[in-house]
C-alpha atoms as a PDB file:
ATOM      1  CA  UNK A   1       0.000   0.000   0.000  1.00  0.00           C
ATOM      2  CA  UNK A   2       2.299   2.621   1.077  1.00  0.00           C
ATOM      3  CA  UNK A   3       4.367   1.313  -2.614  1.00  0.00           C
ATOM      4  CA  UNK A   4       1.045   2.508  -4.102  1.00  0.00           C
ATOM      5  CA  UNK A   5       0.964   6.313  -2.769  1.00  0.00           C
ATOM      6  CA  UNK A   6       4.670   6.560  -3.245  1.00  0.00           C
ATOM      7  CA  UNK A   7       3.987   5.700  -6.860  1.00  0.00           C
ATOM      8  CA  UNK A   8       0.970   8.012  -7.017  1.00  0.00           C
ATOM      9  CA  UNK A   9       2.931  11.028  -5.598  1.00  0.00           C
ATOM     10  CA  UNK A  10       5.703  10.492  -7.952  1.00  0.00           C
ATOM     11  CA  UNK A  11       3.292  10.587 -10.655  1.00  0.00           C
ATOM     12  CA  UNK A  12       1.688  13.663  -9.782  1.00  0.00           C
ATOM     13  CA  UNK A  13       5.023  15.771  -9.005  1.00  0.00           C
ATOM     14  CA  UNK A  14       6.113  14.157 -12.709  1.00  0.00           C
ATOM     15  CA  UNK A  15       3.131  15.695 -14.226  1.00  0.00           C
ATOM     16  CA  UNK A  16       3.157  19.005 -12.597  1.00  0.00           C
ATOM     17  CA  UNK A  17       6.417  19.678 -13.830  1.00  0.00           C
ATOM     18  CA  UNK A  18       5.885  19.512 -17.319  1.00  0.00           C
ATOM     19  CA  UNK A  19       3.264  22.136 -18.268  1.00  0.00           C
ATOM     20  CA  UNK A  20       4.100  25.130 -20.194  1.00  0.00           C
ATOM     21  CA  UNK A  21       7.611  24.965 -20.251  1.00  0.00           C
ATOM     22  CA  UNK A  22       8.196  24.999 -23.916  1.00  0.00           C
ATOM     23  CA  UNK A  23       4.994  26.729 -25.027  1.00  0.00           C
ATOM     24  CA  UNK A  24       7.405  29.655 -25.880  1.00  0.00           C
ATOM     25  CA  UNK A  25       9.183  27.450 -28.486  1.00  0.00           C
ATOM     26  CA  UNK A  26       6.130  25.298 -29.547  1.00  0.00           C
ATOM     27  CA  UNK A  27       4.635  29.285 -30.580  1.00  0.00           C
ATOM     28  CA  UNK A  28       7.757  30.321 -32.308  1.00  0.00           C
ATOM     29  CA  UNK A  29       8.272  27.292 -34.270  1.00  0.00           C
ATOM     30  CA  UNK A  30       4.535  27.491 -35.638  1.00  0.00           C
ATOM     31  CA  UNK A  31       5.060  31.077 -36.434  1.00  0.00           C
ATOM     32  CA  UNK A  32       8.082  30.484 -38.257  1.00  0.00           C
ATOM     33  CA  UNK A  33       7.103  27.723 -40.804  1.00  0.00           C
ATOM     34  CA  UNK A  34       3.554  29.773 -41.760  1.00  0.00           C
ATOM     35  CA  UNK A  35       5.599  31.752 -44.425  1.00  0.00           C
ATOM     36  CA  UNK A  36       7.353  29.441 -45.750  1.00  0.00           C
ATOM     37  CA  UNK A  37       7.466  28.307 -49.579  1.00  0.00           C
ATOM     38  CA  UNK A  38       9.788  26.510 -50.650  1.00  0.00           C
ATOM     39  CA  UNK A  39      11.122  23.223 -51.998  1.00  0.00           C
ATOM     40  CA  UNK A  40      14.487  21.379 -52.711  1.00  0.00           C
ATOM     41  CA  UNK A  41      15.264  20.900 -56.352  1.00  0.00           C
ATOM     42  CA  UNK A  42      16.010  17.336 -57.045  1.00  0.00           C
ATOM     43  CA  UNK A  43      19.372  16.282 -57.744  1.00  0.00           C
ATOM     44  CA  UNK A  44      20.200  15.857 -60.965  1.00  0.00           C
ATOM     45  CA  UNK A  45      20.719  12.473 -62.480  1.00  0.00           C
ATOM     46  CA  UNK A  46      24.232  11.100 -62.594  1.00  0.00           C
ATOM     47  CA  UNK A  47      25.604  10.101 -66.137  1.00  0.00           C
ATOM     48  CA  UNK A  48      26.701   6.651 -66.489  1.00  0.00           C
ATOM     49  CA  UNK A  49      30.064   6.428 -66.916  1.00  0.00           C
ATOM     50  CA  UNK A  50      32.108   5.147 -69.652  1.00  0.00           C
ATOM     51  CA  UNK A  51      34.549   1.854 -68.479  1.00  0.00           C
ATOM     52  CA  UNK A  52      37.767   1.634 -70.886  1.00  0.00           C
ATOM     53  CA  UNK A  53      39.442  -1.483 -70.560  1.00  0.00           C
ATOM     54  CA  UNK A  54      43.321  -0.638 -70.266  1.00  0.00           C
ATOM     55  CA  UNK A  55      44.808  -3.765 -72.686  1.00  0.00           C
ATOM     56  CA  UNK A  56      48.468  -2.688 -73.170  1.00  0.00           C
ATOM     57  CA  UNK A  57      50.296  -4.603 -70.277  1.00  0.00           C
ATOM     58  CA  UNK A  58      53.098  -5.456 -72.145  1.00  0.00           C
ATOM     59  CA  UNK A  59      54.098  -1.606 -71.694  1.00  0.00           C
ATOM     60  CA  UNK A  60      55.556   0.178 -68.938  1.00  0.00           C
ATOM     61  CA  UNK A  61      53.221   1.735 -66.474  1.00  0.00           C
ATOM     62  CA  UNK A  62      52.770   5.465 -66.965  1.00  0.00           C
ATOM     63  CA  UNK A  63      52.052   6.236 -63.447  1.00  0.00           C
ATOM     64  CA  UNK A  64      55.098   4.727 -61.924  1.00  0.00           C
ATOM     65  CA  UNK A  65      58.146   6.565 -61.999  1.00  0.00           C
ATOM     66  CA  UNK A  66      60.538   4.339 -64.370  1.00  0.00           C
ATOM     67  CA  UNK A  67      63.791   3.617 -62.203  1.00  0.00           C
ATOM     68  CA  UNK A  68      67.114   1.704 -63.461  1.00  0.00           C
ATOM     69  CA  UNK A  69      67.606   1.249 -59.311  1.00  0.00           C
ATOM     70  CA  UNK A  70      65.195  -1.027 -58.861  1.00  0.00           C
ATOM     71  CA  UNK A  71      65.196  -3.471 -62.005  1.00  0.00           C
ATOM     72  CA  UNK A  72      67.123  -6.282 -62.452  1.00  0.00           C
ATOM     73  CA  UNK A  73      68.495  -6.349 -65.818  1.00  0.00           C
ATOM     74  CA  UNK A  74      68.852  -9.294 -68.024  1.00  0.00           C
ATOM     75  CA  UNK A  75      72.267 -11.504 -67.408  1.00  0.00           C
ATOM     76  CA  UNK A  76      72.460 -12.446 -71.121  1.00  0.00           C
ATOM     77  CA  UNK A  77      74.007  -9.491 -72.573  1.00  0.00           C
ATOM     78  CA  UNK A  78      77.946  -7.840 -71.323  1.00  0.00           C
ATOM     79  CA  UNK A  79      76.293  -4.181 -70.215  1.00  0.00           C
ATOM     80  CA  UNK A  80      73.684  -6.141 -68.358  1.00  0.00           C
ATOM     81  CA  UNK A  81      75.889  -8.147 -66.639  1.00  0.00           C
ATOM     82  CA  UNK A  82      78.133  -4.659 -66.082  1.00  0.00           C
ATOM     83  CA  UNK A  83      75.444  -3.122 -64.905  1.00  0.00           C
ATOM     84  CA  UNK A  84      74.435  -5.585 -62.092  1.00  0.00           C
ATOM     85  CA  UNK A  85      77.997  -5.461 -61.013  1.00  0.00           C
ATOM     86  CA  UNK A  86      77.662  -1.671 -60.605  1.00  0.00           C
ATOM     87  CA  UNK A  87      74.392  -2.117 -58.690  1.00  0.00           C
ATOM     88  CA  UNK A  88      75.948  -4.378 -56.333  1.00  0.00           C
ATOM     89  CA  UNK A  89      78.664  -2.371 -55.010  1.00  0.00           C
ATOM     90  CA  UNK A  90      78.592   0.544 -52.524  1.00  0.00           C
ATOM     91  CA  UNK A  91      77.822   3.840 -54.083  1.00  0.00           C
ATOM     92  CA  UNK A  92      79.917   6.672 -54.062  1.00  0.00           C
ATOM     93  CA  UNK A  93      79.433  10.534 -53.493  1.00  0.00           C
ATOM     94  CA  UNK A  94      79.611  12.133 -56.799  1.00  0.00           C
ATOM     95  CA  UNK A  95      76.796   8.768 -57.818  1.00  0.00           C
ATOM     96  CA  UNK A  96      74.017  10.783 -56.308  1.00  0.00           C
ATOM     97  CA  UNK A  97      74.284  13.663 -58.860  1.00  0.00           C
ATOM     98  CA  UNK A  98      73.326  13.785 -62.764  1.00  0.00           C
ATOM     99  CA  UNK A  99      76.578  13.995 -64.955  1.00  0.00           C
ATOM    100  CA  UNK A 100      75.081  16.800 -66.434  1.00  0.00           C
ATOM    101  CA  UNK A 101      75.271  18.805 -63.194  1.00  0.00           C
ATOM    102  CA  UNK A 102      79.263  18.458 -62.510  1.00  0.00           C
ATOM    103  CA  UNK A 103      81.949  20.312 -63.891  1.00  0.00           C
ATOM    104  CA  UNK A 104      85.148  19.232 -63.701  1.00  0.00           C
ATOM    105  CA  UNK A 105      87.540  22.445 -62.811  1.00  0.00           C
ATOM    106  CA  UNK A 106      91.173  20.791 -62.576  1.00  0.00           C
ATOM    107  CA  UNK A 107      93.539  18.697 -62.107  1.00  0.00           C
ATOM    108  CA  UNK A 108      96.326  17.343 -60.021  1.00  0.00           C
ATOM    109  CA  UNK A 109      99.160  15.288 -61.062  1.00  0.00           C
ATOM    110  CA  UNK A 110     101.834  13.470 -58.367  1.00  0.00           C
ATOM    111  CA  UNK A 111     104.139  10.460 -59.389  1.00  0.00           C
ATOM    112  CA  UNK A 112     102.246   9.659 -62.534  1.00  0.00           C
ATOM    113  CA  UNK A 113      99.291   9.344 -61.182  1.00  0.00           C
ATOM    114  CA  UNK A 114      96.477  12.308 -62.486  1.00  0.00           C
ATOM    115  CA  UNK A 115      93.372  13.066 -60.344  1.00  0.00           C
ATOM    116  CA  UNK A 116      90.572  15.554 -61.615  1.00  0.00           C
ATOM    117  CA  UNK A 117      88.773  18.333 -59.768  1.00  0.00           C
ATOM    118  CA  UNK A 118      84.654  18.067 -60.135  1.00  0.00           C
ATOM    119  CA  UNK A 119      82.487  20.236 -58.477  1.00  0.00           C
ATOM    120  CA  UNK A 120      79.258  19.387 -57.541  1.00  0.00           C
ATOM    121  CA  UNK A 121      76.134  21.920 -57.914  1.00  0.00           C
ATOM    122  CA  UNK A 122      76.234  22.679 -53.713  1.00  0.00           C
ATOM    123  CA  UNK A 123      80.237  23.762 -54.872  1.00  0.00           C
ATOM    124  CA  UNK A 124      81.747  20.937 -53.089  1.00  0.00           C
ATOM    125  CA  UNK A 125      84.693  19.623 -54.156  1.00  0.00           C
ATOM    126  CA  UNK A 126      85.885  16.147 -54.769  1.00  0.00           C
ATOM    127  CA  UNK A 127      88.859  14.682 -55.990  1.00  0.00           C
ATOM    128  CA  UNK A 128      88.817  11.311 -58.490  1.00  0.00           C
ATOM    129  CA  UNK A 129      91.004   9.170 -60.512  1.00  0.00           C
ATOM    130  CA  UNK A 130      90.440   6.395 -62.720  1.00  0.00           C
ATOM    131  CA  UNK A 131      88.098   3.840 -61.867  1.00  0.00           C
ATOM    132  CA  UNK A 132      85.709   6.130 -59.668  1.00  0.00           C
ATOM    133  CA  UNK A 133      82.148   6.566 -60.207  1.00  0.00           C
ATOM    134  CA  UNK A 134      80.390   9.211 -60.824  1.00  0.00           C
ATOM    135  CA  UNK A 135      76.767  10.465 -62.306  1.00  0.00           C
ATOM    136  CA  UNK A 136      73.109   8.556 -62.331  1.00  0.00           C
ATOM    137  CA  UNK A 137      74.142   5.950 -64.700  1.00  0.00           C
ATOM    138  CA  UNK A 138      76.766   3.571 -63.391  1.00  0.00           C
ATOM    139  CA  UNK A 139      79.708   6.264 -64.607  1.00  0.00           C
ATOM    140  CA  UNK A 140      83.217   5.251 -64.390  1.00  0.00           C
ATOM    141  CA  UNK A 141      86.123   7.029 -64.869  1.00  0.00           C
ATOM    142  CA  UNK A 142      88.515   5.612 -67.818  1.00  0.00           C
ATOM    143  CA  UNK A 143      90.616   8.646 -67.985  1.00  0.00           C
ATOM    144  CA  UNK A 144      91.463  11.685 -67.099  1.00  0.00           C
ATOM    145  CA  UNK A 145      93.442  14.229 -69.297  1.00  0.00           C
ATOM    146  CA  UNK A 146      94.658  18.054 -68.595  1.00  0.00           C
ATOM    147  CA  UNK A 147      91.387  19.211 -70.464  1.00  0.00           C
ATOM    148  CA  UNK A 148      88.991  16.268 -69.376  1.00  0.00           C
ATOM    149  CA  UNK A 149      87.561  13.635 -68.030  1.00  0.00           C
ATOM    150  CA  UNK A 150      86.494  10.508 -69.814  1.00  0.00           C
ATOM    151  CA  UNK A 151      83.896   8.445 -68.468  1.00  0.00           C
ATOM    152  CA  UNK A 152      82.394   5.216 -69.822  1.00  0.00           C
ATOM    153  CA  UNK A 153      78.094   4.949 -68.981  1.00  0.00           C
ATOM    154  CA  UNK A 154      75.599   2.012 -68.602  1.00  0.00           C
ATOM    155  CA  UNK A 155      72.175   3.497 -69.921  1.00  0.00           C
ATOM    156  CA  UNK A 156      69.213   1.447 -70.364  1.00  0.00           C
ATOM    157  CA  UNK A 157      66.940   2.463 -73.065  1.00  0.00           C
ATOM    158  CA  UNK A 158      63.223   2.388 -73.260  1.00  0.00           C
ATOM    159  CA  UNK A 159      63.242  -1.529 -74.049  1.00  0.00           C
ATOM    160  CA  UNK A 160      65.053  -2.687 -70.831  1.00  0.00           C
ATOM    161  CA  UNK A 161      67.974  -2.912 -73.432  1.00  0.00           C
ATOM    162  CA  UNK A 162      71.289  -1.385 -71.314  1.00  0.00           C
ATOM    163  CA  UNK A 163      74.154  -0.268 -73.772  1.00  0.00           C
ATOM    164  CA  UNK A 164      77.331   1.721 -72.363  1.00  0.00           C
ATOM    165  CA  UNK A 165      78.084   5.277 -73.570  1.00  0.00           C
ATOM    166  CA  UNK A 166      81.252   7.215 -73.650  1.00  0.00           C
ATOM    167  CA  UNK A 167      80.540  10.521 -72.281  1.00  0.00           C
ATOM    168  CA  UNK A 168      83.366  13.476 -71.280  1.00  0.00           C
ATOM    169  CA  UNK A 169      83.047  16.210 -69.010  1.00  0.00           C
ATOM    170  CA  UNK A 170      85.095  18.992 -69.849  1.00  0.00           C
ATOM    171  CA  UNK A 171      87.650  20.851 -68.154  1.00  0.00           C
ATOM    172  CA  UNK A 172      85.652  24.890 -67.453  1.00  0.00           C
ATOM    173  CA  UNK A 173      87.232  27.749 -66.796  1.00  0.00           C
ATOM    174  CA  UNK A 174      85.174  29.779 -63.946  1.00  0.00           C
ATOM    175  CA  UNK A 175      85.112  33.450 -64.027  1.00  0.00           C
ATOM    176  CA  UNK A 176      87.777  35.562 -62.731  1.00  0.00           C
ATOM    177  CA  UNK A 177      90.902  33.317 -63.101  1.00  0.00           C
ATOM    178  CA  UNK A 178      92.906  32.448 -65.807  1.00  0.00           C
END
């Protein structure tokens, strides 16, 4: 029994509290929507899109930059097997920069031996003799003259083909001496 009026007064105190306490709000939202006209256009039908099957895998992938570091070349051919060789070994310095980039600006001569002067595009300078690598495509030095250096190239062409190239960097005056 007393479970009963417990219930019953909880009931009635429940009750009590909730009248008019949002007839403010109820009002304003009634007043608001009275003027209003509007409507949502639709959204406009998607086109169906076209699917083009991409059917030349034979070719290299055109969103992937093409890198000679990360290819194995073929073992079949003498510049392929020259060029694995190259990959293999630790890299030096003047590797990291294009040959295009280095100039060579002298040379040093003691006891027969020659050494060339190349500067590198942050003006640092390194010396090198024969049989030191240099540029992005397996360079090595074959010699080194009073007026240049003569370096011997592994390229690989479009194919996967590599092929070496004789390239020279020249010696260049800079400004201001003579």
């Amino acid at each position: 029994m007393l479970s009963r009026r417990l219930a019953l007064c909880v009931c009635l105190v429940l009750a009590g509290c909730g009248t008019g306490e949002f007839d403010d709000l109820k009002q304003f939202v009634e007043k608001s929507s009275e003027g209003m006209r509007g409507r949502v256009e639709p959204l406009p039908q998607m086109k169906a899109v076209q699917e083009i099957k991409y059917d030349a895998f034979d070719l290299p992938n055109p969103f992937q930059p093409h890198s000679t570091a990360g290819a194995k070349p073929p073992t079949d051919c003498k510049a392929c097997q020259e060029a694995e060789r190259h990959r293999l070994r630790p890299k030096e310095a003047l590797e990291g920069y294009p040959l295009e980039s280095l100039k060579m600006v002298g040379t040093l001569e003691r006891s027969q031996k020659r050494w060339a002067l190349i500067k590198t595009p942050e003006n640092s300078l390194y010396k090198i003799t024969a049989g030191n690598h240099l540029g992005q495509n397996f360079g090595e030095v074959k010699a080194i003259t009073e007026s240049q250096v003569t370096v011997k190239e592994l390229v690989e062409d479009a194919n996967g083909s590599w092929a070496e190239r004789e390239t020279a960097l020249q010696l260049i005056e800079e400004e201001g001496k003579k």
